[in-house]
Protein backbone atom coordinates (compact mmCIF):
# COMPACT_ATOMS: atom_id res chain seq x y z
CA UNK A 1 0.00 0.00 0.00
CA UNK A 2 1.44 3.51 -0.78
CA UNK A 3 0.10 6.56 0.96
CA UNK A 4 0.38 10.59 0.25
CA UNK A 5 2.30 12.33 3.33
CA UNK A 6 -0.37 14.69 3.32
CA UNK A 7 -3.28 11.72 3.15
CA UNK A 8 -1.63 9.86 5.92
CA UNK A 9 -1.22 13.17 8.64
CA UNK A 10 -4.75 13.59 7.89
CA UNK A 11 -6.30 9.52 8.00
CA UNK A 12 -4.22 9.75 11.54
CA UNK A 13 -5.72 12.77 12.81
CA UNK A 14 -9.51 11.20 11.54
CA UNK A 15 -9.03 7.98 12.70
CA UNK A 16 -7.44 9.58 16.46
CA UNK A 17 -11.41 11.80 16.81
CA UNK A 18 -12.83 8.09 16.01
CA UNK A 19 -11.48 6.68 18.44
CA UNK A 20 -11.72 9.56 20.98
CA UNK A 21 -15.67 9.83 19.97
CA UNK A 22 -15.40 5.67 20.70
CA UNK A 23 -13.90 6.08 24.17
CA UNK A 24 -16.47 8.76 24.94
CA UNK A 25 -20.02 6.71 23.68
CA UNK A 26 -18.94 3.28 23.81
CA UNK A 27 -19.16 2.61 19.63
CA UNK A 28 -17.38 -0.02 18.54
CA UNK A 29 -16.00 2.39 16.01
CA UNK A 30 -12.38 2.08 18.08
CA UNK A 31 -11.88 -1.33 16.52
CA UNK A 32 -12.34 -1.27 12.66
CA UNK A 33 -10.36 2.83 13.37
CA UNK A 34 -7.36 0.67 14.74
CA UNK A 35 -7.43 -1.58 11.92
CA UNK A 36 -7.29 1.27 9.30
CA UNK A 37 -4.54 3.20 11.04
CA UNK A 38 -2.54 0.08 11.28
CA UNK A 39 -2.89 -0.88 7.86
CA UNK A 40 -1.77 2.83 6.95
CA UNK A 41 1.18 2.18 9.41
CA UNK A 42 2.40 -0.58 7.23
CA UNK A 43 1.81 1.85 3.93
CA UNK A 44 4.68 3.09 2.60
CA UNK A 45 4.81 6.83 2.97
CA UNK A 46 5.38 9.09 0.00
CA UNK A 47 5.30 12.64 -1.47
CA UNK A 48 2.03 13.53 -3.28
CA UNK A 49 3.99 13.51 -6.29
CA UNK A 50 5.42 10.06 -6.21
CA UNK A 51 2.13 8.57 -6.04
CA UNK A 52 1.43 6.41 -9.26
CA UNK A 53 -1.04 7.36 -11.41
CA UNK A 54 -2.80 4.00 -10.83
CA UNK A 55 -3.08 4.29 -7.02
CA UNK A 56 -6.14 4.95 -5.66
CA UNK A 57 -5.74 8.41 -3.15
CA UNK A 58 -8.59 10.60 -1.18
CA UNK A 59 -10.96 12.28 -3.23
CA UNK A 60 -9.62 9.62 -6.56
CA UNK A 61 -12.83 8.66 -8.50
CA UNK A 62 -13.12 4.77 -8.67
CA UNK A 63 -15.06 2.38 -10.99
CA UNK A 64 -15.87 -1.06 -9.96
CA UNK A 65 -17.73 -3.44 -12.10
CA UNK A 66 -19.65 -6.26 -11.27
CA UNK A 67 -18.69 -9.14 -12.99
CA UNK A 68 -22.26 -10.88 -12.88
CA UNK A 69 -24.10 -8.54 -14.79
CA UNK A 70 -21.20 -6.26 -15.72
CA UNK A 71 -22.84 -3.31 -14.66
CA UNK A 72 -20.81 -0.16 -13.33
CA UNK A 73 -20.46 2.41 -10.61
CA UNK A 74 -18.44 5.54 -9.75
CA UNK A 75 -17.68 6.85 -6.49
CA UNK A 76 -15.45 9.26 -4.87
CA UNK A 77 -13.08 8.52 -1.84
CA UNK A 78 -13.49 11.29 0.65
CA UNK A 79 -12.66 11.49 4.31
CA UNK A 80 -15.65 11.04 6.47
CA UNK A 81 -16.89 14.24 7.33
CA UNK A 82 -17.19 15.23 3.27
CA UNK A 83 -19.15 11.51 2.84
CA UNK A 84 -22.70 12.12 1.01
CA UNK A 85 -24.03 8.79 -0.68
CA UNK A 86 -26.21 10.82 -2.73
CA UNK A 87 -23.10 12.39 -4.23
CA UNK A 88 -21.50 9.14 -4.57
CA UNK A 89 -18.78 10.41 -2.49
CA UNK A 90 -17.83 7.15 0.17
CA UNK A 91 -15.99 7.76 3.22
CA UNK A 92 -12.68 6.32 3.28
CA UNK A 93 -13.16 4.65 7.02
């Protein structure tokens, strides 16, 4: 996995108000937030500009196609705050 400097500083500072807003109500939101930020611990780390142009960053548009009836859909990966499924934008937690 390769992540933007800039993309990582701000996953870590969503996923730390997760799991701060987890400690405070109880949600099991704490969990699947550690598994994200560990994942993006094992990233490696890069400049915005040494991302390659086929890796998939916050706010890239992504196509996936299902393969039983071939049909398609576009969505946007956005940070959680900026999620609005009638905008086909999907939160990246």
């Amino acid at each position: 996995m390769i992540i933007s400097k800039l993309d990582y500083a701000r996953l870590r500072e969503r996923v730390q108000r997760a799991k701060n807003h987890a400690a405070t109500t109880g949600s099991a939101s704490k969990v699947l937030s550690d598994k994200i930020f560990s994942k993006a611990n094992e990233a490696k780390i890069v400049g915005s500009v040494e991302i390659p142009p086929d890796v998939v960053t916050m706010n890239s548009i992504v196509r996936i196609r299902y393969l039983t009836t071939q049909a398609t859909m576009d969505f946007r990966i956005v940070y959680p705050e900026l999620a609005d499924i009638t905008q086909n934008r999907r939160s990246c937690l």
